[in-house]
C-alpha atoms as a PDB file:
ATOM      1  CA  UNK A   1     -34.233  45.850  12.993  1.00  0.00           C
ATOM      2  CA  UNK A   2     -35.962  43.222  11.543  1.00  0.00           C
ATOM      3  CA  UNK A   3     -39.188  41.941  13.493  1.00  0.00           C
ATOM      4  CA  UNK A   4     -40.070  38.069  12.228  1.00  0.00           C
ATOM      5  CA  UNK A   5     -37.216  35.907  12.198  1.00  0.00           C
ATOM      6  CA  UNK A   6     -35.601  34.691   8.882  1.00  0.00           C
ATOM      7  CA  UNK A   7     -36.422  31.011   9.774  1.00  0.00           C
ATOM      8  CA  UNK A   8     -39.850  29.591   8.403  1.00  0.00           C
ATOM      9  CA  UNK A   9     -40.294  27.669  11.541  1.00  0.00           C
ATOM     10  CA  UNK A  10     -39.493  30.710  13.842  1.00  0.00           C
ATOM     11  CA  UNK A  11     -41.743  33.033  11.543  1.00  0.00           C
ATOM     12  CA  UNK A  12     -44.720  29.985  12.564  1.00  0.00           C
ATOM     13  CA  UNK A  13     -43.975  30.176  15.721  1.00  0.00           C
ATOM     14  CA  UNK A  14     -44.080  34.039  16.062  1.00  0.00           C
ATOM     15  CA  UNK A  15     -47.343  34.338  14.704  1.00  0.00           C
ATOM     16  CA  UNK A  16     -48.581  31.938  16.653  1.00  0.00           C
ATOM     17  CA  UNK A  17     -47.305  33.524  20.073  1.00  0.00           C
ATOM     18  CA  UNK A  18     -49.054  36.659  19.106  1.00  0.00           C
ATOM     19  CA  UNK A  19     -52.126  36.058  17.510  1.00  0.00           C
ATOM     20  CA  UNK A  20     -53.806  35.120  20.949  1.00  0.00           C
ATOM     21  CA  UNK A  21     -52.569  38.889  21.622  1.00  0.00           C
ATOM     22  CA  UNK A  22     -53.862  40.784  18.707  1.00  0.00           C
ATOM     23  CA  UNK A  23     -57.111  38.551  18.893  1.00  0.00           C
ATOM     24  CA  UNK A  24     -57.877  39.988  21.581  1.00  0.00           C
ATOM     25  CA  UNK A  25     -59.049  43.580  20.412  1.00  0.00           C
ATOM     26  CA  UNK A  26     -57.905  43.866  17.106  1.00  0.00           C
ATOM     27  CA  UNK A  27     -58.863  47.900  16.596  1.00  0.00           C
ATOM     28  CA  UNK A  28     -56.849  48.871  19.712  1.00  0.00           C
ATOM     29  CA  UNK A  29     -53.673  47.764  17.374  1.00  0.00           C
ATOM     30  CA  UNK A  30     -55.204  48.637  14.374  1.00  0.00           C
ATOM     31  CA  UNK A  31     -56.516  45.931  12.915  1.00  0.00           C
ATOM     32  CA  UNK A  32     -59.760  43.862  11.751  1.00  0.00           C
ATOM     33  CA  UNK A  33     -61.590  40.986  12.985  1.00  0.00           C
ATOM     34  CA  UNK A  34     -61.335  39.995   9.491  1.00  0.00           C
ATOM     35  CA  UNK A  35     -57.770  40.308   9.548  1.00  0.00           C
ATOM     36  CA  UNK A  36     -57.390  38.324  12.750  1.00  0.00           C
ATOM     37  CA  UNK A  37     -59.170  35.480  11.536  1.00  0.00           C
ATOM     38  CA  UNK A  38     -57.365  35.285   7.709  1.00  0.00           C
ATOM     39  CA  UNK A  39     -54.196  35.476  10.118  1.00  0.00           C
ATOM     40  CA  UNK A  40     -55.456  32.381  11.921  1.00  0.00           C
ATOM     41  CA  UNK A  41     -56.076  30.253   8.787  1.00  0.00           C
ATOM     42  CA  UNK A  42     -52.819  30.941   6.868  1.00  0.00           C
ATOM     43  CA  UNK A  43     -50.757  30.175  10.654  1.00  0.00           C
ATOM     44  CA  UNK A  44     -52.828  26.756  10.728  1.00  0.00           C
ATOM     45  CA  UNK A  45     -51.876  26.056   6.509  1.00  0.00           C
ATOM     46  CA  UNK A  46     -48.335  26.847   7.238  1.00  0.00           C
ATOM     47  CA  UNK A  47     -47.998  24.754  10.184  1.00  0.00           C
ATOM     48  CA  UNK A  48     -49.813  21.866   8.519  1.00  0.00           C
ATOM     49  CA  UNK A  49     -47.388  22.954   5.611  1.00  0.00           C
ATOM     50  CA  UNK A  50     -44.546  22.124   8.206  1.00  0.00           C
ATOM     51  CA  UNK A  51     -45.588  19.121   9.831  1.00  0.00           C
ATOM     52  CA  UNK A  52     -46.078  17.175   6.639  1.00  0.00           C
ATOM     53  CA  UNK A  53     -42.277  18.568   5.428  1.00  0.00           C
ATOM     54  CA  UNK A  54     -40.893  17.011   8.485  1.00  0.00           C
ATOM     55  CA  UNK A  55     -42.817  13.729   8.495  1.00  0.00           C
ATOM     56  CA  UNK A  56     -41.820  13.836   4.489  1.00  0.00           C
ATOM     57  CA  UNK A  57     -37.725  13.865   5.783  1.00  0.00           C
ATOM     58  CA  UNK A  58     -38.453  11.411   8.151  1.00  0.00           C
ATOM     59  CA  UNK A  59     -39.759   9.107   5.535  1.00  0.00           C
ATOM     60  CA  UNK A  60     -36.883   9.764   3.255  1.00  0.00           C
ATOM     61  CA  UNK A  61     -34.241   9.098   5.819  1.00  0.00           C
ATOM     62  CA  UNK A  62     -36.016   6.379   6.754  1.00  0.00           C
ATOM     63  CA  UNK A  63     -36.472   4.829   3.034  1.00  0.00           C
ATOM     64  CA  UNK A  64     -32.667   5.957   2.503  1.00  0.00           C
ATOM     65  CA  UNK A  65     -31.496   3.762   5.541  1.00  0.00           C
ATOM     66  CA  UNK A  66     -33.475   0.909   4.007  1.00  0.00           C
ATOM     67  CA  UNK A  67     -32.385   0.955   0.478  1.00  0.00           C
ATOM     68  CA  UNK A  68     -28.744   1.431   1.550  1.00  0.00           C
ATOM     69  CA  UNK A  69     -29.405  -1.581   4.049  1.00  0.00           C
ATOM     70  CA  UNK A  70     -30.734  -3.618   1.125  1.00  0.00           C
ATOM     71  CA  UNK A  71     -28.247  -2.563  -1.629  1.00  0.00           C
ATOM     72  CA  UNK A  72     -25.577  -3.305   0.783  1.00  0.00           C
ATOM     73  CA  UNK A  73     -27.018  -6.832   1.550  1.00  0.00           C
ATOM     74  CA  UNK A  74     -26.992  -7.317  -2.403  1.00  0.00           C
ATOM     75  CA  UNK A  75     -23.608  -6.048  -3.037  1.00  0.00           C
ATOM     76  CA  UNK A  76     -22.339  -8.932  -0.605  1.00  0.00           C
ATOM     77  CA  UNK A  77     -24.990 -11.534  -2.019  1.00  0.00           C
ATOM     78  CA  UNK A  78     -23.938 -11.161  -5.462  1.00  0.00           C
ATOM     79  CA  UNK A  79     -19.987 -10.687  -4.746  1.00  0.00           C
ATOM     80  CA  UNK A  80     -19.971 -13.799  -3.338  1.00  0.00           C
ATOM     81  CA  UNK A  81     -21.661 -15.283  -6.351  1.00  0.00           C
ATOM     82  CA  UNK A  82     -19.260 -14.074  -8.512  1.00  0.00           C
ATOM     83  CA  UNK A  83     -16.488 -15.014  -6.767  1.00  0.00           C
ATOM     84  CA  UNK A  84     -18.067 -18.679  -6.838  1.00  0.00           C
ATOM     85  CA  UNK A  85     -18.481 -17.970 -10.554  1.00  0.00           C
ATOM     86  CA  UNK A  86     -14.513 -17.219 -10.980  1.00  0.00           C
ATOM     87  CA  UNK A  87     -13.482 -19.955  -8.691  1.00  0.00           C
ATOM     88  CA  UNK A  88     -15.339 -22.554 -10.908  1.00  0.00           C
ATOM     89  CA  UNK A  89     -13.738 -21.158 -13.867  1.00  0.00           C
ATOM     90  CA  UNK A  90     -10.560 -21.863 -12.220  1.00  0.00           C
ATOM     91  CA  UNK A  91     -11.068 -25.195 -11.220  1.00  0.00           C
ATOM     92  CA  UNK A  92     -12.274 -25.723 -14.306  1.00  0.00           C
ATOM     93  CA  UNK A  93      -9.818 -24.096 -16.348  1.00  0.00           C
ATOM     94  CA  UNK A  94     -12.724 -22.985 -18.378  1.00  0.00           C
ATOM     95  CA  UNK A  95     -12.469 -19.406 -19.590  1.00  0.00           C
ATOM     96  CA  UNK A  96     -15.980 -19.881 -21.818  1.00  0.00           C
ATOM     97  CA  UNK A  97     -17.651 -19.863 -17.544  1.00  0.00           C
ATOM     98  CA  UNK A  98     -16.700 -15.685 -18.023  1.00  0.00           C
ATOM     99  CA  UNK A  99     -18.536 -15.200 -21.305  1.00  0.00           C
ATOM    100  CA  UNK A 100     -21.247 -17.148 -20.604  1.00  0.00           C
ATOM    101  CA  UNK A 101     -21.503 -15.567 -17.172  1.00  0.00           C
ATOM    102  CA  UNK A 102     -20.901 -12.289 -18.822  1.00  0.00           C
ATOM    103  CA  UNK A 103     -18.558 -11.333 -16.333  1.00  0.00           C
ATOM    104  CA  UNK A 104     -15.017 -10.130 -17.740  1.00  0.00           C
ATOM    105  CA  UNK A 105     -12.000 -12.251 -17.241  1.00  0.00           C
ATOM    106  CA  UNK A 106      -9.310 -11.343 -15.017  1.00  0.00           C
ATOM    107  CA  UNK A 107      -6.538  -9.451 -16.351  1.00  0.00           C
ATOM    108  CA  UNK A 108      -3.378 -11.245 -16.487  1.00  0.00           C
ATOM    109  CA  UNK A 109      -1.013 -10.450 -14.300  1.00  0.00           C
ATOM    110  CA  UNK A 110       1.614  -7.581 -14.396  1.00  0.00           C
ATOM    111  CA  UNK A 111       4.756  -8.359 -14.328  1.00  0.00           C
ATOM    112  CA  UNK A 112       6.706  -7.359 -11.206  1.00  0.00           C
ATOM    113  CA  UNK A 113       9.606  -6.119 -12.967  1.00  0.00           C
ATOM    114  CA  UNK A 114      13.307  -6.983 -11.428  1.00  0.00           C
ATOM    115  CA  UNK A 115      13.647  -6.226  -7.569  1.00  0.00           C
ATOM    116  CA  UNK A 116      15.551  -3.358  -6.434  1.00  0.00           C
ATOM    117  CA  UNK A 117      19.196  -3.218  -5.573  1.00  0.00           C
ATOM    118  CA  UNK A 118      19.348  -4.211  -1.380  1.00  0.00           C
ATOM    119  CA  UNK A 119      20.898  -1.264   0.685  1.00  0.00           C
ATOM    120  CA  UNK A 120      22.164  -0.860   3.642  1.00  0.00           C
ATOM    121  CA  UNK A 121      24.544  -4.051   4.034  1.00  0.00           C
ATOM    122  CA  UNK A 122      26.038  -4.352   7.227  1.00  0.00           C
ATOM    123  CA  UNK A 123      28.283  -7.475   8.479  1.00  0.00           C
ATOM    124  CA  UNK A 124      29.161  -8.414  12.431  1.00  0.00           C
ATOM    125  CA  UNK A 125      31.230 -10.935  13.525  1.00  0.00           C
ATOM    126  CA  UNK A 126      30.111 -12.821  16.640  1.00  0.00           C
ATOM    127  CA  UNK A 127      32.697 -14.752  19.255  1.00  0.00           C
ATOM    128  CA  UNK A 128      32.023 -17.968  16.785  1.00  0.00           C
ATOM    129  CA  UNK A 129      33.415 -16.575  13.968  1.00  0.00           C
ATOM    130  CA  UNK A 130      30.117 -16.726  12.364  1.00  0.00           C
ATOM    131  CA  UNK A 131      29.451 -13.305  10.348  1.00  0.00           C
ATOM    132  CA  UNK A 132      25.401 -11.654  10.269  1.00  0.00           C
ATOM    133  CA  UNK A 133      25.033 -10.022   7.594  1.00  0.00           C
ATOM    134  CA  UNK A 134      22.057  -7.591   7.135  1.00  0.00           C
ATOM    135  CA  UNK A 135      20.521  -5.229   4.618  1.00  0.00           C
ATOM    136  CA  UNK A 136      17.378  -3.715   3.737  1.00  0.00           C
ATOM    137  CA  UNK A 137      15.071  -4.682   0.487  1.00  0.00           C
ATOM    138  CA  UNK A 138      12.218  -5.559  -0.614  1.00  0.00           C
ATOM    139  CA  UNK A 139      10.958  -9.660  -0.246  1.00  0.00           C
ATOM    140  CA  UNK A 140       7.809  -8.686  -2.413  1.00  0.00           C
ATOM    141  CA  UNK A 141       6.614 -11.589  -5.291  1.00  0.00           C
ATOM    142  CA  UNK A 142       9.035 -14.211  -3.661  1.00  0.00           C
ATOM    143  CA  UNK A 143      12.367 -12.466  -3.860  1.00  0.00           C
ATOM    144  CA  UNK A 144      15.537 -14.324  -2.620  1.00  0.00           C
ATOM    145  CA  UNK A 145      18.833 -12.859  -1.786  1.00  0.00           C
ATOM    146  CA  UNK A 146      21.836 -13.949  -2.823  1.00  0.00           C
ATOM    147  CA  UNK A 147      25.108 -13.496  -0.894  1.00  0.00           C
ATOM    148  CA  UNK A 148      28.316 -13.092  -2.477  1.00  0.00           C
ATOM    149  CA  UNK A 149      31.854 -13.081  -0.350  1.00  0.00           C
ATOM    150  CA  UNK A 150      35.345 -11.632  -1.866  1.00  0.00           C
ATOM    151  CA  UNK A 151      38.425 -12.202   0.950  1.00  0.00           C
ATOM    152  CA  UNK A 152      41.715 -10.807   1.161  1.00  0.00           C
ATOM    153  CA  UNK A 153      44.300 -13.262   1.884  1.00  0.00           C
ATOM    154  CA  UNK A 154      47.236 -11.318   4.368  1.00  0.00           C
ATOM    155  CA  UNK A 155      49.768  -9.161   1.726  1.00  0.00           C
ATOM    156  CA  UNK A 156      47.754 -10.675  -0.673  1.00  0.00           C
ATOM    157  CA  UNK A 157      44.903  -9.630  -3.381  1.00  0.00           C
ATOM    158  CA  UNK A 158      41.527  -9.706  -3.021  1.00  0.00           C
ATOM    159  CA  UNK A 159      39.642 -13.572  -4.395  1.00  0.00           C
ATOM    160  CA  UNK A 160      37.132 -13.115  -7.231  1.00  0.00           C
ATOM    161  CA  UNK A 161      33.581 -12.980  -5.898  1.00  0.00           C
ATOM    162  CA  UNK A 162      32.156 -16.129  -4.736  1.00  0.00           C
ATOM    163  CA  UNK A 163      28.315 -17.159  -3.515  1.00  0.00           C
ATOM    164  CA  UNK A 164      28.102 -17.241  -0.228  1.00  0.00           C
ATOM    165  CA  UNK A 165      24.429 -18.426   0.423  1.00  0.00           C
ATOM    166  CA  UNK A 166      21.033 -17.164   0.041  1.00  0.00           C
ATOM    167  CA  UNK A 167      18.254 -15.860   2.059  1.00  0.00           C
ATOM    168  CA  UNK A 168      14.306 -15.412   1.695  1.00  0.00           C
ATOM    169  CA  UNK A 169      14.632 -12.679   4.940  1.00  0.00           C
ATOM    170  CA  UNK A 170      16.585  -9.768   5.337  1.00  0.00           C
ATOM    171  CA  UNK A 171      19.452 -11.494   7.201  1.00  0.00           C
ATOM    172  CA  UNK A 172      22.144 -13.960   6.754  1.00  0.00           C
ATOM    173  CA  UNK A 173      24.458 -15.886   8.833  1.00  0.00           C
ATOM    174  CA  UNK A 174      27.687 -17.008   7.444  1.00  0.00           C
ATOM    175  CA  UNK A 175      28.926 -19.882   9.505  1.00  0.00           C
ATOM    176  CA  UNK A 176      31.907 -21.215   6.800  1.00  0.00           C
ATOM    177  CA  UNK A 177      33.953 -18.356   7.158  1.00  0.00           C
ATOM    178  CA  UNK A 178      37.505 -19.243   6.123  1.00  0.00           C
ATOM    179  CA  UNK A 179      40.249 -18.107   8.992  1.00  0.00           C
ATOM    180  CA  UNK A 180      43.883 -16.380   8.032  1.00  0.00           C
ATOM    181  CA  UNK A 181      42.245 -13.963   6.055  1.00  0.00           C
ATOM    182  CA  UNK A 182      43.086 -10.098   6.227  1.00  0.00           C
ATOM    183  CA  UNK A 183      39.244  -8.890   5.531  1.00  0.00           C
ATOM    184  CA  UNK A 184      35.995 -10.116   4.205  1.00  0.00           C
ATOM    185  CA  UNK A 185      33.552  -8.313   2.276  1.00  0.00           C
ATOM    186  CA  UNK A 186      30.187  -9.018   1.433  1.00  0.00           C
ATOM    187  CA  UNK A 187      27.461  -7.835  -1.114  1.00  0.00           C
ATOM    188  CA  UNK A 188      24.010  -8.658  -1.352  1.00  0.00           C
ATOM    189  CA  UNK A 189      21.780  -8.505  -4.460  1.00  0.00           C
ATOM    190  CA  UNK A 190      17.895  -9.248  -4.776  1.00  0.00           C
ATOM    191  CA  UNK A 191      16.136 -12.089  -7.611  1.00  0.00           C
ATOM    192  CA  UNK A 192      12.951 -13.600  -8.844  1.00  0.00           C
ATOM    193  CA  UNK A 193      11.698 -14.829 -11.576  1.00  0.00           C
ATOM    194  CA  UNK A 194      11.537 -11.760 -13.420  1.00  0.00           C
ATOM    195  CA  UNK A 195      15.483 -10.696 -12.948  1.00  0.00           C
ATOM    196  CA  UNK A 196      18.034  -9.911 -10.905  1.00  0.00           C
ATOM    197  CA  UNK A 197      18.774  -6.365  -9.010  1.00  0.00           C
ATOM    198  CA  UNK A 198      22.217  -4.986  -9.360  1.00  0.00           C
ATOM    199  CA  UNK A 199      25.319  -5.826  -6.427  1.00  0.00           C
ATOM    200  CA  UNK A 200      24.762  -3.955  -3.502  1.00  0.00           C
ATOM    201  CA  UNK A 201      27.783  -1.826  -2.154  1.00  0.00           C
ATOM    202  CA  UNK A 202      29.807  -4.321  -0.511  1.00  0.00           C
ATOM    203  CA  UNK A 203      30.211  -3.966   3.536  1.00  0.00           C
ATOM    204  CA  UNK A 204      33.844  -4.913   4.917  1.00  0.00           C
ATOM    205  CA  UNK A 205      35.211  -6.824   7.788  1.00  0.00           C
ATOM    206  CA  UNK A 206      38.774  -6.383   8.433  1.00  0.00           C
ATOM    207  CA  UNK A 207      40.243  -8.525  10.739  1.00  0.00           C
ATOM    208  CA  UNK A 208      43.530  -8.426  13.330  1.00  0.00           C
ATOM    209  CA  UNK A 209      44.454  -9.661  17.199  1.00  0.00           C
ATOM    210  CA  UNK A 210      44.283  -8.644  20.348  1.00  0.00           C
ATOM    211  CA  UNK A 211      45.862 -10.495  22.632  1.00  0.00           C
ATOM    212  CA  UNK A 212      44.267 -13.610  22.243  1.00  0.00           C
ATOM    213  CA  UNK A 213      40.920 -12.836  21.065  1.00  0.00           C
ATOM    214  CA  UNK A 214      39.447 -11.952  17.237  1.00  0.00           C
ATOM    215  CA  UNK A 215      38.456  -8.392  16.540  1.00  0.00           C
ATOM    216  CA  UNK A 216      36.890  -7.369  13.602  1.00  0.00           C
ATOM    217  CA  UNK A 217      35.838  -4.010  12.230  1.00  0.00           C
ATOM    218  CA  UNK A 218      33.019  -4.007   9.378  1.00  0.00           C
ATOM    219  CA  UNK A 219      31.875  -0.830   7.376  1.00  0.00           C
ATOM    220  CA  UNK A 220      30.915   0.563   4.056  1.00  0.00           C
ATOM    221  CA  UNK A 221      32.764   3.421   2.683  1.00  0.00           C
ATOM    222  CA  UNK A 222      33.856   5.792   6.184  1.00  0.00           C
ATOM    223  CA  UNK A 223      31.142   4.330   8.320  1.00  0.00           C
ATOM    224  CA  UNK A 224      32.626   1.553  10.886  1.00  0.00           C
ATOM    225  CA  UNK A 225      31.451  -0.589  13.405  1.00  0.00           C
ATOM    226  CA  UNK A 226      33.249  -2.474  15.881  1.00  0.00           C
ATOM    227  CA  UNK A 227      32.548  -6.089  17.046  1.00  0.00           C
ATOM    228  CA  UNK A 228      33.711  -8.382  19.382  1.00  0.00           C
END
């Protein structure tokens, strides 16, 4: 079993608890006088040794608190300056204010790339005959959505595809919905400036009476909803 401790300051502090002790008649433990008092002058070395370690992290974390403070201060200082810098050179459509600034340019943008195809289209008709129609996409880098309507006229065939309207949201409401009409479908598909997404899968209302109110079911593929 190991007598000092492994820690240097617990090994100080040790020797310091018992050299009162073995000071006190050094032969009747087996030592010297001479021992006692070379004992005495390495304790008082190592615990000046100690003290000027710990007042030496002090000052670090002190100086490291007050060069992050500063470096932080001129990391906002100088940002700002350089976004002065790029603002003049866009006011003054000047790109010679970058190189002389030596500051590189900004990059020029990346294109966004066609939107993707909307999903999730549903369609409700309200006790107005006005259909919502809803779906889920994307309105990133100013997309629109364009609506397009096909109907199916009673024992007839389904019209061609015709616009409907367009939103800048996720929603639409179609107020100019044409009555006598068996079912109307709807499909949504996304556009900006850089293209156009594919047609989403169209979402159904089928239409009949009962008694003397409108009903109306609306679905995509087996899933149906049912509104008044």
């Amino acid at each position: 079993m190991a007598i000092l401790p492994d820690s240097r300051e617990q090994m100080v502090q040790f020797f310091e608890a018992h050299i009162p002790v073995w000071a006190k008649d050094p032969p009747s433990i087996g030592l010297t006088a001479a021992q006692i008092v070379d004992l005495d002058s390495r304790i008082t070395a190592a615990r000046a040794a100690l003290t000027a370690q710990t007042a030496a992290i002090n000052t670090k974390l002190a100086a490291t608190e007050v060069m992050h403070t500063q470096t932080s201060d001129l990391r906002g200082f100088g940002s700002d300056l350089v976004k002065v810098i790029k603002a003049f050179a866009e006011s003054t459509d000047d790109p010679g204010v970058y190189a002389a600034a030596e500051i590189p340019a900004p990059a020029p943008p990346t294109p966004a790339g066609p939107p993707d195809m909307p999903t999730d289209v549903t369609a409700t008709l309200d006790n107005f005959g006005q259909v919502k129609v809803e779906w889920k996409g994307s309105r990133a880098f100013n997309t629109q959505f364009i609506l397009q309507r096909q109907l199916v006229p009673v024992g007839g065939s389904p019209t061609a595809w015709t616009y409907a309207g367009s939103s800048a949201t996720n929603d639409y409401t179609d107020n100019a919905l044409p009555t006598g009409y068996a079912s109307a479908s709807y499909r949504v598909y996304a556009q900006r400036s850089s293209g156009a997404s594919d047609a989403s899968t169209p979402t159904t209302l089928t239409f009949g009476t009962e008694g003397s109110g409108q009903q109306a079911s609306s679905g995509s593929g087996d899933n149906i909803a049912l509104a008044a």
